[in-house]
C-alpha atoms as a PDB file:
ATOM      1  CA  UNK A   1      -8.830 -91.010  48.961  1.00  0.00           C
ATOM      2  CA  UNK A   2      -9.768 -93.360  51.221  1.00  0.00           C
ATOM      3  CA  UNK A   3      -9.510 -91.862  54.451  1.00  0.00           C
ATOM      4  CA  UNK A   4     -12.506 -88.928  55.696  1.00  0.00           C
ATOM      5  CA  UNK A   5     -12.375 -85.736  55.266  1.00  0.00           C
ATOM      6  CA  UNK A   6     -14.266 -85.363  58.767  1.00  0.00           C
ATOM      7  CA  UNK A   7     -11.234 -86.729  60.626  1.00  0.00           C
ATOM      8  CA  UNK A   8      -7.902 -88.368  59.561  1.00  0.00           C
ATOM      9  CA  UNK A   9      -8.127 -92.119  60.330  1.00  0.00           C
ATOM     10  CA  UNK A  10     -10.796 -94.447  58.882  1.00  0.00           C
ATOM     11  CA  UNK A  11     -12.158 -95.054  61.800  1.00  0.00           C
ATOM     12  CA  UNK A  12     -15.005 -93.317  62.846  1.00  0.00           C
ATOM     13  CA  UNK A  13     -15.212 -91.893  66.110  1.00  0.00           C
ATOM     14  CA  UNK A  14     -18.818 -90.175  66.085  1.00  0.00           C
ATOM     15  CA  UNK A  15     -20.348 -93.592  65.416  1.00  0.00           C
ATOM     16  CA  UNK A  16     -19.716 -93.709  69.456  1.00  0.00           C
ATOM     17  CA  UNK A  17     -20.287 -90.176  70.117  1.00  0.00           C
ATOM     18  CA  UNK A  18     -23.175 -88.608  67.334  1.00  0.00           C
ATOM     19  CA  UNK A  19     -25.620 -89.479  69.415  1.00  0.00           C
ATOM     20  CA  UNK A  20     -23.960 -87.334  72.309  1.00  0.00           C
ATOM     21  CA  UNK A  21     -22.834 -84.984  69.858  1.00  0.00           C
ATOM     22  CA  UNK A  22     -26.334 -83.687  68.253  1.00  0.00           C
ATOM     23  CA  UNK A  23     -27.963 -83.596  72.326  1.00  0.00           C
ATOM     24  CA  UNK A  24     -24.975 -81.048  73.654  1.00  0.00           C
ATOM     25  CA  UNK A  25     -25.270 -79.233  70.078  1.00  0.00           C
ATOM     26  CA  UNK A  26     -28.494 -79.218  68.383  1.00  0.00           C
ATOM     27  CA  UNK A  27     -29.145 -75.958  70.733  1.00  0.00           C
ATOM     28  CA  UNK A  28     -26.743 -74.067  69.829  1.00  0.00           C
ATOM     29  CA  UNK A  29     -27.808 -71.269  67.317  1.00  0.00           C
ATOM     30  CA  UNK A  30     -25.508 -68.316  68.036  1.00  0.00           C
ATOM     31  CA  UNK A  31     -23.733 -68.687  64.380  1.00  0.00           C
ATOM     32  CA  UNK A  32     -26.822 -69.434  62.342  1.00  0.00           C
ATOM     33  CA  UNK A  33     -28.068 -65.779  62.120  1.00  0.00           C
ATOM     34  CA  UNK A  34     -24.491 -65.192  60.464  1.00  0.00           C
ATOM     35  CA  UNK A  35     -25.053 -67.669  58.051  1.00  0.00           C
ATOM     36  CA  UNK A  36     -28.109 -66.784  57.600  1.00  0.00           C
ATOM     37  CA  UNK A  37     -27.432 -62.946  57.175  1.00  0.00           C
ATOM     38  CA  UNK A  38     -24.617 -64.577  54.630  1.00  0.00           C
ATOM     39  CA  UNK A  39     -26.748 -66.964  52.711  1.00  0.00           C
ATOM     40  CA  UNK A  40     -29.659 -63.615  52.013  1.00  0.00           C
ATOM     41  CA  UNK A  41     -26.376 -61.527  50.981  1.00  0.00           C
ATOM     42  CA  UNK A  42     -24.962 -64.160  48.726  1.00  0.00           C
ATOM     43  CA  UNK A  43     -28.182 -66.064  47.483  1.00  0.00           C
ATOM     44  CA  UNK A  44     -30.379 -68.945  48.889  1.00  0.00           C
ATOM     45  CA  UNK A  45     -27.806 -71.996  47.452  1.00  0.00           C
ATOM     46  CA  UNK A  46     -25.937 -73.480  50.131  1.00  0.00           C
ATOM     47  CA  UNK A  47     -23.233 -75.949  50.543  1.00  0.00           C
ATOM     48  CA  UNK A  48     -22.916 -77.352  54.322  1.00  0.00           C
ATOM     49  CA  UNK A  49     -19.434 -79.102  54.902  1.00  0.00           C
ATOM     50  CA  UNK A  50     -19.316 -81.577  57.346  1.00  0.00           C
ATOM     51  CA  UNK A  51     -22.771 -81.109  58.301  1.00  0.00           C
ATOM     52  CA  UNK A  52     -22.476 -83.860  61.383  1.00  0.00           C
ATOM     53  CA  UNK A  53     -26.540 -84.417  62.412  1.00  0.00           C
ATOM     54  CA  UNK A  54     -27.922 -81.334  60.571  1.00  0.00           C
ATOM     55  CA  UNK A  55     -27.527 -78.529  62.975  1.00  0.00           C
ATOM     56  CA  UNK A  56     -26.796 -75.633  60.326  1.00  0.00           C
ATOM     57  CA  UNK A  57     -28.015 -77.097  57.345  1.00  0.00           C
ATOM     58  CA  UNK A  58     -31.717 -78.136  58.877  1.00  0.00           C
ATOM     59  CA  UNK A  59     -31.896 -74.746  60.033  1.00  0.00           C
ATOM     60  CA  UNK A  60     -31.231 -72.960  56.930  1.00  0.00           C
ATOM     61  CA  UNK A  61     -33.171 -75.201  54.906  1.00  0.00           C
ATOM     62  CA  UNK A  62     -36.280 -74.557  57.184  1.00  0.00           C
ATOM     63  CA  UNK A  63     -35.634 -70.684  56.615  1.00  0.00           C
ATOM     64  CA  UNK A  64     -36.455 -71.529  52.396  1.00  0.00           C
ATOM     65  CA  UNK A  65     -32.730 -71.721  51.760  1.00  0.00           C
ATOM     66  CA  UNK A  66     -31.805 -74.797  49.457  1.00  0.00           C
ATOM     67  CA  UNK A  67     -29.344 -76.722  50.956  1.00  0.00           C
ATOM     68  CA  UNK A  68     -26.587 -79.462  50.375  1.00  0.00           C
ATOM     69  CA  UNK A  69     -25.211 -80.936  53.609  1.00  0.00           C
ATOM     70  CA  UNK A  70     -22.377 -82.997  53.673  1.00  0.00           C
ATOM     71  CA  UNK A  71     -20.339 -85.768  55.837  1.00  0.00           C
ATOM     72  CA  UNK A  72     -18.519 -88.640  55.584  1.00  0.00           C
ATOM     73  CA  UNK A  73     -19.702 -90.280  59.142  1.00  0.00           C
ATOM     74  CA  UNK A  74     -22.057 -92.415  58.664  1.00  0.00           C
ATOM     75  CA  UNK A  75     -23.526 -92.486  62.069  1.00  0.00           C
ATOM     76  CA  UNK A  76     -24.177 -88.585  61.655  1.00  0.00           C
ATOM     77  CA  UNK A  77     -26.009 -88.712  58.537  1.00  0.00           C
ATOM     78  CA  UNK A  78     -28.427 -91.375  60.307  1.00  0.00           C
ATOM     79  CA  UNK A  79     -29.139 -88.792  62.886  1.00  0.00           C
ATOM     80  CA  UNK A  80     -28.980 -86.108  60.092  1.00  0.00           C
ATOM     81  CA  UNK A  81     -31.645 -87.981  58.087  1.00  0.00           C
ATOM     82  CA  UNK A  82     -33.922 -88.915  60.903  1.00  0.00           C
ATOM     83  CA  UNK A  83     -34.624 -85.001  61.846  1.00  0.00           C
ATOM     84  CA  UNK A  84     -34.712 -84.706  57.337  1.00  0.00           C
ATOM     85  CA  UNK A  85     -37.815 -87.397  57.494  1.00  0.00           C
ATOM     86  CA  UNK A  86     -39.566 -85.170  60.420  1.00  0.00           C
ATOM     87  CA  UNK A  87     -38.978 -82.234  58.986  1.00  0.00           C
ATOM     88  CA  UNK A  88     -39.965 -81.249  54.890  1.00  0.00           C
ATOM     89  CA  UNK A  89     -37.290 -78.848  53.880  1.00  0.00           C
ATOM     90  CA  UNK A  90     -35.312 -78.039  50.315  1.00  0.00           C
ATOM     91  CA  UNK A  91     -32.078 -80.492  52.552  1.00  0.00           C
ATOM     92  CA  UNK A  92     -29.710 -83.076  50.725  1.00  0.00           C
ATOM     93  CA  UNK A  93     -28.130 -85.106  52.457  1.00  0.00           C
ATOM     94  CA  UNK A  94     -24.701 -86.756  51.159  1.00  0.00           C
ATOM     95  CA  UNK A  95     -22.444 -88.962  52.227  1.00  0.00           C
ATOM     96  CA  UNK A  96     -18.909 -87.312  51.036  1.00  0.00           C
ATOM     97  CA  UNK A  97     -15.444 -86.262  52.168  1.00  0.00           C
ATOM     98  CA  UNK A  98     -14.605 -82.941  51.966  1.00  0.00           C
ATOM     99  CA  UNK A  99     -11.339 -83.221  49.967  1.00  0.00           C
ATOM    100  CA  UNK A 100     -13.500 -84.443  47.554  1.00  0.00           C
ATOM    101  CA  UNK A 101     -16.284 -81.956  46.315  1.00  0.00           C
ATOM    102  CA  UNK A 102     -17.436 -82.482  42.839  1.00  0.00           C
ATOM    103  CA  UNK A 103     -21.400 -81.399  42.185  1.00  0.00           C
ATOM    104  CA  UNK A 104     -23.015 -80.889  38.970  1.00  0.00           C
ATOM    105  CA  UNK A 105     -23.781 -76.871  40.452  1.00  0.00           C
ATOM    106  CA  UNK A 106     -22.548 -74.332  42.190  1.00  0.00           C
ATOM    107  CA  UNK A 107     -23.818 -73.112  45.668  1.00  0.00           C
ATOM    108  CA  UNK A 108     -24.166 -68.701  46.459  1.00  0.00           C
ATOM    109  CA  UNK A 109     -22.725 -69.630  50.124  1.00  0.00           C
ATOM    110  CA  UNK A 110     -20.207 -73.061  51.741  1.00  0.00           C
ATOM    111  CA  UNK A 111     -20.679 -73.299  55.352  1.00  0.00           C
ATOM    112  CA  UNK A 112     -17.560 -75.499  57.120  1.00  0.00           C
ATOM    113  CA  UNK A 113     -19.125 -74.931  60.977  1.00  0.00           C
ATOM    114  CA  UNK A 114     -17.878 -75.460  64.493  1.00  0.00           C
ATOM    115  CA  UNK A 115     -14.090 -76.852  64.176  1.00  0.00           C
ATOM    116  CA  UNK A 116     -14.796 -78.995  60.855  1.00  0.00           C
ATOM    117  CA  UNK A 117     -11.824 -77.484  58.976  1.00  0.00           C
ATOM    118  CA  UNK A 118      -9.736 -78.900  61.630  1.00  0.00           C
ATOM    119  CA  UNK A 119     -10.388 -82.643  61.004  1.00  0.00           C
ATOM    120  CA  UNK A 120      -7.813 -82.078  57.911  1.00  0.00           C
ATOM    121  CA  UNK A 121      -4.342 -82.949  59.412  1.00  0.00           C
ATOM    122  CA  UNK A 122      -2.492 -81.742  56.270  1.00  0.00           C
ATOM    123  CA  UNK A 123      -1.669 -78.878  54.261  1.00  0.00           C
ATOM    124  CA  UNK A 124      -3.064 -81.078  51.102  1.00  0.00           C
ATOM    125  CA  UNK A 125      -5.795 -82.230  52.842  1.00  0.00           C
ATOM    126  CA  UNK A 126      -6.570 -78.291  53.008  1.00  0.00           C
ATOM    127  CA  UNK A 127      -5.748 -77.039  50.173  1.00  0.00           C
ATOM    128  CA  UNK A 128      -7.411 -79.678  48.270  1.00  0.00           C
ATOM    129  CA  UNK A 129     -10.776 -79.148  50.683  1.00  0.00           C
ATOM    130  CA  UNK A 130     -10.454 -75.287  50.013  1.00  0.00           C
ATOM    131  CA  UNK A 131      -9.473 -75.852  45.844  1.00  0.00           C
ATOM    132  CA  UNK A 132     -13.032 -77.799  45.981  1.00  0.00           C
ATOM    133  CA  UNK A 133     -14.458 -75.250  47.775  1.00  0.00           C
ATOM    134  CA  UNK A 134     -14.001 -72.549  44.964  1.00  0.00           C
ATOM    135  CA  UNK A 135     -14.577 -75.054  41.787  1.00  0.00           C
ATOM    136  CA  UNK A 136     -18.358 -75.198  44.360  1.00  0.00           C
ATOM    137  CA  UNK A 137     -18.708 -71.403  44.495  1.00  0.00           C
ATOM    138  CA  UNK A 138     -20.849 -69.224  42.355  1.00  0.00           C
ATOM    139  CA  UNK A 139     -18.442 -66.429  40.781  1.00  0.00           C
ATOM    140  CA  UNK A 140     -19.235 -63.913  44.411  1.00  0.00           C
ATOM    141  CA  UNK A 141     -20.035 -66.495  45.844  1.00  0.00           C
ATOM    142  CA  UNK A 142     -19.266 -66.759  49.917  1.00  0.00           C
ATOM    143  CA  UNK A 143     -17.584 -69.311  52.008  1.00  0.00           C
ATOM    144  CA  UNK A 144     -17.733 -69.137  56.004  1.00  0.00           C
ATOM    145  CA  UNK A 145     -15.516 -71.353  57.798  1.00  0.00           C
ATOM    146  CA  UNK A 146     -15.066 -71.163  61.627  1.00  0.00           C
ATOM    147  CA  UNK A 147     -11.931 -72.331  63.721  1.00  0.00           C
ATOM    148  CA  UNK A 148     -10.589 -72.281  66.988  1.00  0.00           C
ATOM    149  CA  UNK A 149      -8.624 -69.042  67.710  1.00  0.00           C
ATOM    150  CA  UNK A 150      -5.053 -70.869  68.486  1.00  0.00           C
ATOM    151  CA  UNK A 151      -3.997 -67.836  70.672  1.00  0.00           C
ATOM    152  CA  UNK A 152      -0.781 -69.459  73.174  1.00  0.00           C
ATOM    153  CA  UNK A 153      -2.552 -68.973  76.470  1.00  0.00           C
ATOM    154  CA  UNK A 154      -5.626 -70.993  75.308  1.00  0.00           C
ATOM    155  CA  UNK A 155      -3.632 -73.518  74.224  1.00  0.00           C
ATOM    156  CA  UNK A 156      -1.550 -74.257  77.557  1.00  0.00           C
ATOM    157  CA  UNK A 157      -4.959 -73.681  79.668  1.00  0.00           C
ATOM    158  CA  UNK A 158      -6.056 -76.665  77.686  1.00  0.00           C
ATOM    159  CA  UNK A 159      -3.101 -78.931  77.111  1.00  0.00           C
ATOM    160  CA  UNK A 160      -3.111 -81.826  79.702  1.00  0.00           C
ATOM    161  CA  UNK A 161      -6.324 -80.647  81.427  1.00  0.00           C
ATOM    162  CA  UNK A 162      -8.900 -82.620  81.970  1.00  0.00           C
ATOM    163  CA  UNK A 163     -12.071 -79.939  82.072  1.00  0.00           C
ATOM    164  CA  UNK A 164     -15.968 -80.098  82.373  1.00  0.00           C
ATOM    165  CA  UNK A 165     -17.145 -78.999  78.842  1.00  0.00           C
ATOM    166  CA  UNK A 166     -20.611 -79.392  79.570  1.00  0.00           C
ATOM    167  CA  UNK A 167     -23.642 -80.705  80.909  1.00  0.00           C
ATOM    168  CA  UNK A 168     -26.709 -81.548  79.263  1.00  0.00           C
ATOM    169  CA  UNK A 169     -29.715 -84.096  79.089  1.00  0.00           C
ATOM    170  CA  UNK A 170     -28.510 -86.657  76.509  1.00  0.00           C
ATOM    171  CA  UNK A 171     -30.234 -89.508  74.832  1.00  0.00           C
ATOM    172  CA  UNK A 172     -33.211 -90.722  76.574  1.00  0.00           C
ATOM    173  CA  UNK A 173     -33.053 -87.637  78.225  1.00  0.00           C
ATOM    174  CA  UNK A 174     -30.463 -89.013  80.800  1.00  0.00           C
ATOM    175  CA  UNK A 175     -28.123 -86.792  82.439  1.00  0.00           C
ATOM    176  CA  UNK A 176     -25.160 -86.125  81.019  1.00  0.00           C
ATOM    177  CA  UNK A 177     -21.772 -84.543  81.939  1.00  0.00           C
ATOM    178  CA  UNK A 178     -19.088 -84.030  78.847  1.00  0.00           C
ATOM    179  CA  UNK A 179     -15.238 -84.270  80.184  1.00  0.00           C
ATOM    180  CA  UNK A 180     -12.777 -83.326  77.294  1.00  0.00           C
ATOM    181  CA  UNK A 181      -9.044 -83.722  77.683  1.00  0.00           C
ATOM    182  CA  UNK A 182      -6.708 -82.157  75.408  1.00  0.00           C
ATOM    183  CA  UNK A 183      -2.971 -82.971  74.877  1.00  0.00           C
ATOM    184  CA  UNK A 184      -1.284 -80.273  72.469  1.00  0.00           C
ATOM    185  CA  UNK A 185       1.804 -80.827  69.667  1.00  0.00           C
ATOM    186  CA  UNK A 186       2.809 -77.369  69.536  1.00  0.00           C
ATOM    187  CA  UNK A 187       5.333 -78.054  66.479  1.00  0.00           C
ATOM    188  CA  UNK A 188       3.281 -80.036  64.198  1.00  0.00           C
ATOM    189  CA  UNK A 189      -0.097 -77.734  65.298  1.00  0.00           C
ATOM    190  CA  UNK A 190      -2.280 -80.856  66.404  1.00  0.00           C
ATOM    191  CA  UNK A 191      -4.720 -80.914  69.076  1.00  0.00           C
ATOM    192  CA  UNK A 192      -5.679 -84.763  70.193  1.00  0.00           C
ATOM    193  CA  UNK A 193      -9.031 -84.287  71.915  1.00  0.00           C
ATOM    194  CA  UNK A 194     -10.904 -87.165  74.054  1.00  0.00           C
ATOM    195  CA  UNK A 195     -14.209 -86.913  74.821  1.00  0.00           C
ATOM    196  CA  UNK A 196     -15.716 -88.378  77.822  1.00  0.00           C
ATOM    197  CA  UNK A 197     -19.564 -88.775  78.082  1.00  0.00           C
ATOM    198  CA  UNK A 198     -21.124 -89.732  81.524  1.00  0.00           C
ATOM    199  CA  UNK A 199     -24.766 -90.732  81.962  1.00  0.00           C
ATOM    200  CA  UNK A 200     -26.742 -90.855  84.604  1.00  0.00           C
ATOM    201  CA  UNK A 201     -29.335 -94.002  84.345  1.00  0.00           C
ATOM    202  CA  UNK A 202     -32.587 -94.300  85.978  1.00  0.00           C
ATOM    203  CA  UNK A 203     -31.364 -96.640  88.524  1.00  0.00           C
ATOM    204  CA  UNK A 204     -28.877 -93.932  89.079  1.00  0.00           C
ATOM    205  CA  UNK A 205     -25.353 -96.386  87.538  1.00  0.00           C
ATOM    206  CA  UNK A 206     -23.205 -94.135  85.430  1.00  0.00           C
ATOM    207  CA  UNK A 207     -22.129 -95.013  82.367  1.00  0.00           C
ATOM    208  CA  UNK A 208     -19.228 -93.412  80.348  1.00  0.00           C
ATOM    209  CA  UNK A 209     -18.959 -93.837  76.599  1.00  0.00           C
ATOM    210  CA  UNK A 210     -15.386 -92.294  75.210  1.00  0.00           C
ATOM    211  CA  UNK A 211     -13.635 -91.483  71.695  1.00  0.00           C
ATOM    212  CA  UNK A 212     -10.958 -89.062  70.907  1.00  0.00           C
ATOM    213  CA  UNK A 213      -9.463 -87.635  67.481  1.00  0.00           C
ATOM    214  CA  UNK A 214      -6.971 -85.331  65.876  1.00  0.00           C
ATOM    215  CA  UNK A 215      -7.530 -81.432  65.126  1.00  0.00           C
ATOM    216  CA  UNK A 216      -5.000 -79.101  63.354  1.00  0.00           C
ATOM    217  CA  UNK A 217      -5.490 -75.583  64.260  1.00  0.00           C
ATOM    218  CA  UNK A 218      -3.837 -72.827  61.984  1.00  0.00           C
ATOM    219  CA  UNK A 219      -3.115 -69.260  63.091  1.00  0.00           C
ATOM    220  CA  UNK A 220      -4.510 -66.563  61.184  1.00  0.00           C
ATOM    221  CA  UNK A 221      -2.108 -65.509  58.580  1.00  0.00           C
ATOM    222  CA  UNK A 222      -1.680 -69.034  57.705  1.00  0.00           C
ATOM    223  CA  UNK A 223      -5.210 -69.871  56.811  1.00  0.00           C
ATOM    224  CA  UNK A 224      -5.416 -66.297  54.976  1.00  0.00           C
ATOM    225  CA  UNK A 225      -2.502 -67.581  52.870  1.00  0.00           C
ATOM    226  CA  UNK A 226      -4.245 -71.013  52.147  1.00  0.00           C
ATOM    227  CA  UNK A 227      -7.128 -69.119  50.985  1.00  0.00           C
ATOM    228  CA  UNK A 228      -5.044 -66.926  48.408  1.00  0.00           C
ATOM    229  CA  UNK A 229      -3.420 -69.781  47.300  1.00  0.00           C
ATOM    230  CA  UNK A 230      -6.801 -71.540  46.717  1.00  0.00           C
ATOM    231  CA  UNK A 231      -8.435 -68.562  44.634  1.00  0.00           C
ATOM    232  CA  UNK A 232     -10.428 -67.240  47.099  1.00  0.00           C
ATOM    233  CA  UNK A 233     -10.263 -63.715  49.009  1.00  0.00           C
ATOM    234  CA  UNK A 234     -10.835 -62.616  52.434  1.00  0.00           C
ATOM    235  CA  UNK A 235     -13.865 -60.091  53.399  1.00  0.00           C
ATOM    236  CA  UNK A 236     -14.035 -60.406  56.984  1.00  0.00           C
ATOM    237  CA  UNK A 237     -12.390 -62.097  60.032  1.00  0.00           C
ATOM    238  CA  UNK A 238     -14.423 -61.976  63.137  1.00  0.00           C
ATOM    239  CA  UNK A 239     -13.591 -63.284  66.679  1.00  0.00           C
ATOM    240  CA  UNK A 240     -17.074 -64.485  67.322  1.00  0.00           C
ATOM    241  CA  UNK A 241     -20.682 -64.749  66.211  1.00  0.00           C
ATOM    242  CA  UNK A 242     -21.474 -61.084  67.096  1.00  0.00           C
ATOM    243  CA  UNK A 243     -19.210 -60.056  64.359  1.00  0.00           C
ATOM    244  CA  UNK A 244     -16.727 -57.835  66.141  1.00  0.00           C
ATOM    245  CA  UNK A 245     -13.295 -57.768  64.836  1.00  0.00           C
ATOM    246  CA  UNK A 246     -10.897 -60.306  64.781  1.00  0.00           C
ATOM    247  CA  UNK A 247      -8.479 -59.803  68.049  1.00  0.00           C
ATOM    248  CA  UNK A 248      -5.602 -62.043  68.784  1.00  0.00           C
ATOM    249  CA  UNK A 249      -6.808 -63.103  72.147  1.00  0.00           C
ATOM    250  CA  UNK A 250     -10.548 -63.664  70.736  1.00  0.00           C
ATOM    251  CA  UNK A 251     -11.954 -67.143  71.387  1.00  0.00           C
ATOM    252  CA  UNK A 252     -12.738 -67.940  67.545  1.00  0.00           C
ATOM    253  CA  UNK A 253     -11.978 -67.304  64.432  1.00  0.00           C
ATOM    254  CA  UNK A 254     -14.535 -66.720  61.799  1.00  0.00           C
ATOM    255  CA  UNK A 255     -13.396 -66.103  58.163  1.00  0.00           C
ATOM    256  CA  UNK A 256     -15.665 -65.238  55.659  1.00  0.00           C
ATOM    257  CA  UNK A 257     -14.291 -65.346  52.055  1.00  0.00           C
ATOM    258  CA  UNK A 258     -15.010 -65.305  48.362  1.00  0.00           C
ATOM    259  CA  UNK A 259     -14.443 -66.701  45.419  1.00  0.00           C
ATOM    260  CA  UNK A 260     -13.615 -63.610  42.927  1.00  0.00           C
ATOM    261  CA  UNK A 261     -16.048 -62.560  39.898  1.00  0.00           C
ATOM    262  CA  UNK A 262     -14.991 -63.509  37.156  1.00  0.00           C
END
């Protein structure tokens, strides 16, 4: 294929925002104890899917697991490999889409983070991500994948809004302020998300950088029947990184599957 995995068109839209991207996320470490906790459960070999500037994958790798991390922005794996060069840790970094895994191994635990799954805009762009996904799994093996809970109320809170999502000292430490605007197609389950990013200079100009792209969300009993179709079997479904149990009106939803022994 010639179009990414990390989002539908060929044109990249993180090569505007990664550098935005890894300041608002780079703190945020509520899901790596799961994956963590996942990764000691399953075993130390770990495939990160769309790994965007090393967030998970840099963080399990400097725990002693050995890690994979893939992406198919460019832009991101700069950023990615930049904190790889600082930092000596068991990390690969690898420029692939995520329709497309084919390695030479197989990994204990596949990590799909924050939203990923949702750059695929089709059911065969899925199924074909979640096929490679069990040919990459150890017999046991585990596969963690977290997603926006697509509950109706969330959605129509969202859709046309134009909301603060954040605010947070971005590159060179300027201030930043993170407007995202989403506009909802309710029948063919896309999200199209713009992101505004407004800095604050030293001279005190703002400057706004912007990019959008396409998510599909699925709703619960869809994805579970995505996975069944793809070979692999659902332990868990959590509604957020504390583990309690999936609810309906939860903000997240965290699946945690596996491939079965064979």
């Amino acid at each position: 294929m010639s179009t990414s995995g990390k989002y539908a068109s060929a044109r990249d839209p993180y090569a505007v925002l990664a550098h935005f991207y890894d300041a608002e996320h780079n703190n945020i470490t509520d899901d790596i104890l799961l994956y963590r906790d996942l990764s000691d459960r399953a075993g130390p070999y770990v495939l990160d899917l769309a790994c965007g500037t090393g967030r998970v994958g840099l963080s399990l790798a400097a725990e002693g697991k050995y890690v994979i991390a893939v992406d198919s922005s460019d832009t991101m794996l700069t950023i990615a490999n930049g904190k790889l060069r600082r930092n000596r840790v068991p990390l690969e970094l690898r420029r692939l889409d995520m329709r497309e895994l084919d390695f030479n191994r197989q990994f204990d635990l596949v990590v799909c983070a924050l939203d990923s799954f949702g750059h695929l805009l089709t059911v065969e762009d899925q199924l074909a991500c979640l096929h490679g996904v069990r040919r990459a799994l150890k017999p046991g093996g585990l596969f963690a994948v977290d997603m926006l809970n697509p509950n109706p109320e969330s959605l129509a809170l969202r859709d046309g809004a134009l909301l603060l999502q954040s605010e947070f000292d971005g590159p060179q430490s300027q201030p930043t302020k993170h407007f995202a605007a989403w506009t909802v197609d309710y029948e063919e389950q896309i999200i199209r998300v713009d992101h505004m990013y407004d800095s604050v200079a030293p001279d005190g100009s703002i400057r706004r950088r912007q990019a959008g792209y396409e998510i599909r969300y699925v709703y619960r009993l869809e994805f579970e029947l995505l996975l069944r179709d793809s070979g692999l079997l659902v332990q868990s479904i959590y509604s957020d990184y504390a583990r309690n149990e999936y609810s309906f009106h939860g903000e997240r939803m965290l699946f945690v599957a596996s491939r079965e022994q064979e």
